[in-house]
Protein backbone atom coordinates (compact mmCIF):
# COMPACT_ATOMS: atom_id res chain seq x y z
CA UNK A 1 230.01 146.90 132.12
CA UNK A 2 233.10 148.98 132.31
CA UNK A 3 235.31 145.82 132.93
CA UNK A 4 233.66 143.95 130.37
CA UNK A 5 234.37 146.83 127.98
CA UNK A 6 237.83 147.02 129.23
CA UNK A 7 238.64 143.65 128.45
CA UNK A 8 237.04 143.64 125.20
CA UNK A 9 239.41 146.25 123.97
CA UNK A 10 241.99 144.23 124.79
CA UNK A 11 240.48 141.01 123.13
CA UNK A 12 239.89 143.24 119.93
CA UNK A 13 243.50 144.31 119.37
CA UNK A 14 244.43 140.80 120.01
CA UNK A 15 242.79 139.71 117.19
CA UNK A 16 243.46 142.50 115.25
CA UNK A 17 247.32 141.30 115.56
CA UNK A 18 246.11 137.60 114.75
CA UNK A 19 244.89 138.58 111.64
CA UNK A 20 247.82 140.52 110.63
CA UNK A 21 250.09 138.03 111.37
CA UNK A 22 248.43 135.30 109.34
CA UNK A 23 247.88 137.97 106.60
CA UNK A 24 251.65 138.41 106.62
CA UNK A 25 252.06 134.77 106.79
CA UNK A 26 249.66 133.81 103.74
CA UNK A 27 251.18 136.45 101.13
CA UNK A 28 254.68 134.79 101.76
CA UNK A 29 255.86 138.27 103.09
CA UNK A 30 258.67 136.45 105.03
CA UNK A 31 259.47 132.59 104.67
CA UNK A 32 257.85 130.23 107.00
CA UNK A 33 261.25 129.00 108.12
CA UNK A 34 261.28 132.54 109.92
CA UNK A 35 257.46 133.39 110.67
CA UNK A 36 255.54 130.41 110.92
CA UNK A 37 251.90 130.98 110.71
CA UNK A 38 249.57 131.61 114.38
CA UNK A 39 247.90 127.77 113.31
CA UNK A 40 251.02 126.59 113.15
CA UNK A 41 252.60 127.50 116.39
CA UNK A 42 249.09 126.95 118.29
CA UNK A 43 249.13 122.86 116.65
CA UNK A 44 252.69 123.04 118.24
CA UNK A 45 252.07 124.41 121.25
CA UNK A 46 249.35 121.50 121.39
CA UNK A 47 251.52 119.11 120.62
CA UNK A 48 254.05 120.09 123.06
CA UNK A 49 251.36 119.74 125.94
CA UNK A 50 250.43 116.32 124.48
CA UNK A 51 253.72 115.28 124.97
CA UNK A 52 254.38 117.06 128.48
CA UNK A 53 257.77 118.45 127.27
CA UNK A 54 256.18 122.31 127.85
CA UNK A 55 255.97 121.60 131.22
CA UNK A 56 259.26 120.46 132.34
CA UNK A 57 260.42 123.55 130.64
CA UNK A 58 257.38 125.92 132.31
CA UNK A 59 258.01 124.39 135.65
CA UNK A 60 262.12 124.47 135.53
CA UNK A 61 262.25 128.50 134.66
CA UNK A 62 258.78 129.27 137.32
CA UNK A 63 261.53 127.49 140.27
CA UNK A 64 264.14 129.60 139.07
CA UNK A 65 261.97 132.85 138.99
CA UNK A 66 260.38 132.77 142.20
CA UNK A 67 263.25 131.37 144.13
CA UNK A 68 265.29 133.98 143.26
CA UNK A 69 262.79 136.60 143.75
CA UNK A 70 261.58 135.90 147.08
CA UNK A 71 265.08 135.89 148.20
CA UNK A 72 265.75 139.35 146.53
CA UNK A 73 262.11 140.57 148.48
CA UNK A 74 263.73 139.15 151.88
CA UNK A 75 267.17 140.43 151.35
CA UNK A 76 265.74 144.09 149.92
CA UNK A 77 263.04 144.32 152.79
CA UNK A 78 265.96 143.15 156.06
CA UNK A 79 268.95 145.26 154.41
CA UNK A 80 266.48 148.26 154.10
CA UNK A 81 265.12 147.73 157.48
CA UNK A 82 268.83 147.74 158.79
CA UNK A 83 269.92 151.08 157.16
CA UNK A 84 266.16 152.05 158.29
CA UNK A 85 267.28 151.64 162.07
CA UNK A 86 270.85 152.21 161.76
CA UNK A 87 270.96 155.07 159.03
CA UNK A 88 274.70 156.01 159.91
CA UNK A 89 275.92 152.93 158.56
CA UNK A 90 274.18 153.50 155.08
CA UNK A 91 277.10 155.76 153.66
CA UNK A 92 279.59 153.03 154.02
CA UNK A 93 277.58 150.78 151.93
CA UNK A 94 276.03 153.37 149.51
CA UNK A 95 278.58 153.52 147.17
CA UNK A 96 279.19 150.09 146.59
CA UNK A 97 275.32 149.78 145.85
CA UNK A 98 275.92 152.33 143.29
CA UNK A 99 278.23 150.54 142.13
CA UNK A 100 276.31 147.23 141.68
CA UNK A 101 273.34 149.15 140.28
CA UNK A 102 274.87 149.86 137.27
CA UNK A 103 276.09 146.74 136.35
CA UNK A 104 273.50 144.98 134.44
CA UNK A 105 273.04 141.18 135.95
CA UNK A 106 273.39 139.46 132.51
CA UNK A 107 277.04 141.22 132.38
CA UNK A 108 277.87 138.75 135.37
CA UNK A 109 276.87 135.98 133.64
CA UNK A 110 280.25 134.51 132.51
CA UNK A 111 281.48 135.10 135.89
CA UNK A 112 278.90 133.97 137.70
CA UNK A 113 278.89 130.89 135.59
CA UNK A 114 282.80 130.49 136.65
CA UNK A 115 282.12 130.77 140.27
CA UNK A 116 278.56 128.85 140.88
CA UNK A 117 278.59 126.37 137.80
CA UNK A 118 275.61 126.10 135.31
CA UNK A 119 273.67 124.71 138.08
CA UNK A 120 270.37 126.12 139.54
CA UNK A 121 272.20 128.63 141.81
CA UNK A 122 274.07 130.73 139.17
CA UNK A 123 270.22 130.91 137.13
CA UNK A 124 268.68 131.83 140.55
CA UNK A 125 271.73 134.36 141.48
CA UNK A 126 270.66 135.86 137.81
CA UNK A 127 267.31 136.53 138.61
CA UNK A 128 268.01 137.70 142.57
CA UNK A 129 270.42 140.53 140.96
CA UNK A 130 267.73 141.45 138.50
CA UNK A 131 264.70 142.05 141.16
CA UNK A 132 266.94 143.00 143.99
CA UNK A 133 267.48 146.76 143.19
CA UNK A 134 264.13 147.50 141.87
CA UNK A 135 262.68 145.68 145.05
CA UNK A 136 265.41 147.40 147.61
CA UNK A 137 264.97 150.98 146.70
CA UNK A 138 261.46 150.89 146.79
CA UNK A 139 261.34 149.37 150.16
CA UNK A 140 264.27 151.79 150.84
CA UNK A 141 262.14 155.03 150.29
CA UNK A 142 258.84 153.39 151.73
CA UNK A 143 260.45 153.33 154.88
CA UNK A 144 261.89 157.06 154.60
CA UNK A 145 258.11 158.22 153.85
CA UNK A 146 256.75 157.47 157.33
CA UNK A 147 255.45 161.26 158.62
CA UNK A 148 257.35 162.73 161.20
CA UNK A 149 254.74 163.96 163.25
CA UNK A 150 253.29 160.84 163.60
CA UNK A 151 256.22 158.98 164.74
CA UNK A 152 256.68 162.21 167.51
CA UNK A 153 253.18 161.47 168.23
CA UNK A 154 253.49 157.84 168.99
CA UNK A 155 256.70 158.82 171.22
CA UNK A 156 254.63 161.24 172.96
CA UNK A 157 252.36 157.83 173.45
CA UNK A 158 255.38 156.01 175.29
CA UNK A 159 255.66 154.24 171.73
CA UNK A 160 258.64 152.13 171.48
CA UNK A 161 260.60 151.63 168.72
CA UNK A 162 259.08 147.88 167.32
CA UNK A 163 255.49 149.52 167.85
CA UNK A 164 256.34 152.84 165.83
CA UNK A 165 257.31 150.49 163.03
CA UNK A 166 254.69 147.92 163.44
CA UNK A 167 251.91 150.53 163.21
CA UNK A 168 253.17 153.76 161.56
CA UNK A 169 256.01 153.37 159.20
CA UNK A 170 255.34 150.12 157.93
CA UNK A 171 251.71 150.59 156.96
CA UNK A 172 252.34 153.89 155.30
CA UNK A 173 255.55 152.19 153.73
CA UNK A 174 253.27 149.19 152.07
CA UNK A 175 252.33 151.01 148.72
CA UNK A 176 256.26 152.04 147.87
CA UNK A 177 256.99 147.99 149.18
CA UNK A 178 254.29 146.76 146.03
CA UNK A 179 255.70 148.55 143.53
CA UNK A 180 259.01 147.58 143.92
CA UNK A 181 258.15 144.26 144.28
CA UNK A 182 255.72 143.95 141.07
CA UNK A 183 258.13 145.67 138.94
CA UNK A 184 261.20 143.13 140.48
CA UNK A 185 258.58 140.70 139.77
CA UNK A 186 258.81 141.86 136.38
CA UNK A 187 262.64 142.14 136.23
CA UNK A 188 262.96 138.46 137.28
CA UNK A 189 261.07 137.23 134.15
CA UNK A 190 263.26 138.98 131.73
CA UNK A 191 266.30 137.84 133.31
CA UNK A 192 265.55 134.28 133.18
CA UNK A 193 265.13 133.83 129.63
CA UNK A 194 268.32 135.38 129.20
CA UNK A 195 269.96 133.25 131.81
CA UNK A 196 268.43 130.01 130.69
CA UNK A 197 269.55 131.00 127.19
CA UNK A 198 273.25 131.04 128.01
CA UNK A 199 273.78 128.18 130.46
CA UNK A 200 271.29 125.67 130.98
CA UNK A 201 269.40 121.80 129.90
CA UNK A 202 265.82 122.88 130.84
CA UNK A 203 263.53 125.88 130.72
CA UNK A 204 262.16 128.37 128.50
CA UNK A 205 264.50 130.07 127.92
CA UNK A 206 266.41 126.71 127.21
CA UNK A 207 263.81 125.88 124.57
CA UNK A 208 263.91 129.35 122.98
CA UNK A 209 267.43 128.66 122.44
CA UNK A 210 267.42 125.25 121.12
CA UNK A 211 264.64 125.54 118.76
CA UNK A 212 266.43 128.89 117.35
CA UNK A 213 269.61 126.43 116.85
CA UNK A 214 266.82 123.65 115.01
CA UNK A 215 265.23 126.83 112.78
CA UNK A 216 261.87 125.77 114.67
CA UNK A 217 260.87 128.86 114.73
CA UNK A 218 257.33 127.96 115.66
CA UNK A 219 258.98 126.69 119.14
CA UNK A 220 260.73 129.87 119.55
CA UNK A 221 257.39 131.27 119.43
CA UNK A 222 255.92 129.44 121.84
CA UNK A 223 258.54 129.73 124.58
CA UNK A 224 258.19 133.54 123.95
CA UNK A 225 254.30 133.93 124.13
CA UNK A 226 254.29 131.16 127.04
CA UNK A 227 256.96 133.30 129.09
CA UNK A 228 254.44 136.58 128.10
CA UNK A 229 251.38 134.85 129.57
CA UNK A 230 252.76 133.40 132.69
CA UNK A 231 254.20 136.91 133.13
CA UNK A 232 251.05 138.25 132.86
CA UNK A 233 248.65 136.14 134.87
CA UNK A 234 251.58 136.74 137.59
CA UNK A 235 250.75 140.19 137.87
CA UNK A 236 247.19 139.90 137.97
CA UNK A 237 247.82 137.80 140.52
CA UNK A 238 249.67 139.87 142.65
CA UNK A 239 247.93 143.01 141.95
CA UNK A 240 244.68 141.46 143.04
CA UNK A 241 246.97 140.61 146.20
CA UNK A 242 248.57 144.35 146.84
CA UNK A 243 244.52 145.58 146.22
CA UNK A 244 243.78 143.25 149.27
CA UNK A 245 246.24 145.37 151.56
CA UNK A 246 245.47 148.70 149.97
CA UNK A 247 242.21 148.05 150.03
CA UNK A 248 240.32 151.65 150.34
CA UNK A 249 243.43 153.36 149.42
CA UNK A 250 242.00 156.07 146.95
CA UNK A 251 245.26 157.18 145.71
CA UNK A 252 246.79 153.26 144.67
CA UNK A 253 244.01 152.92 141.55
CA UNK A 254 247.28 151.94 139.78
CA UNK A 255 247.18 148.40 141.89
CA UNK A 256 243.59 148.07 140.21
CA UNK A 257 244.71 147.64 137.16
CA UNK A 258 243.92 144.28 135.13
């Protein structure tokens, strides 16, 4: 009962938005060049799947986004592993991590379209900078968690070093590892659109772009609500995955969320 309450709420305010919108729409408030009405972009989102050309755009940005997030998850999880086990080499790579940090990944953009091309690999090289940090620290500070009497407890076991990890700092690390990588899950949507936007012949962002330079607005829409649902059934998706793991953690009610 309380889910089905739960997800009536949110079915309520989505209507509750429909009807503004085509209440907007049908007093001519703005000009349908610029806000089509929710009829109107739903018969074009139809039409779009009638004629397949959503999917070659859904299915271009989805390779982009997860190719360049699983790499950013690899690269995060082995880099923090290695400052994990060799922490006296973190301070000569701290700063230049800093460094990168601040620099937002769409600022590369012209540079990274000098050096890679407007190929897959500069759109993918977007999205890895976007999720990598996010993902990294995370990972970073699960490891750094691990209690310290457990770990001299597992010595005192004639514990090596791969079994101390294996069974103490890596389980106890997994709910920092999830939220860095849902929120770089997150980070690698928004980047694509922007990336796909600048350079590229395919994708949603691509289509966004295109139909803004046709005034199809009603396209626009769809690329943007399409991009907004795909995000969204992702991360249902994986939190029903990081539940799996936590499973009977009491203090994760956060990965319960729907």
């Amino acid at each position: 009962m309380k889910k089905f309450n739960f997800n009536f709420k949110n079915l309520s305010i989505l209507i509750l938005i429909l009807i503004f919108w085509q209440f907007i729409y049908k007093i001519g408030f703005f000009s349908p060049i610029y806000l089509p009405g929710p009829f109107k972009v739903f018969e074009t989102f139809c039409a779009m799947l009638v004629d397949g050309s959503i999917f070659a755009n859904l299915f271009a940005s989805l390779f982009r986004v997860f190719v360049g997030y699983f790499l950013a998850f690899l690269v995060s999880f082995f880099l923090a592993l290695i400052f994990y086990l060799k922490p006296k080499i973190y301070p000569y790579f701290s700063n230049i991590l800093n460094f990168f940090k601040s620099i937002p990944p769409l600022g590369l953009v012209p540079l990274l379209i000098l050096w890679l091309g407007i190929g897959e690999i500069s759109k993918i090289a977007i999205v890895f900078l976007a999720s990598f940090f996010p993902i990294f620290l995370n990972i970073q500070k699960g490891f750094m968690v691990a209690e310290p009497d457990l770990i001299e407890m597992a010595r005192a076991f004639s514990y090596n070093n791969k079994e101390i990890f294996k069974k103490i700092i890596l389980p106890s690390s997994l709910k920092d590892i999830f939220v860095g990588a849902r929120i770089g899950l997150g980070y690698a949507y928004r980047s694509i659109i922007a990336a796909e936007m600048i350079a590229a012949s395919k994708g949603l962002g691509y289509l966004i772009n295109f139909s803004r330079l046709m005034s199809r607005t009603d396209k626009v829409l769809v690329g943007i609500f399409l991009i907004g649902f795909v995000g969204m059934i992702s991360d249902k998706i994986f939190v029903k995955f990081a539940s799996f793991f936590l499973k009977g953690d009491l203090k994760n009610e956060w990965y319960k969320s729907n």
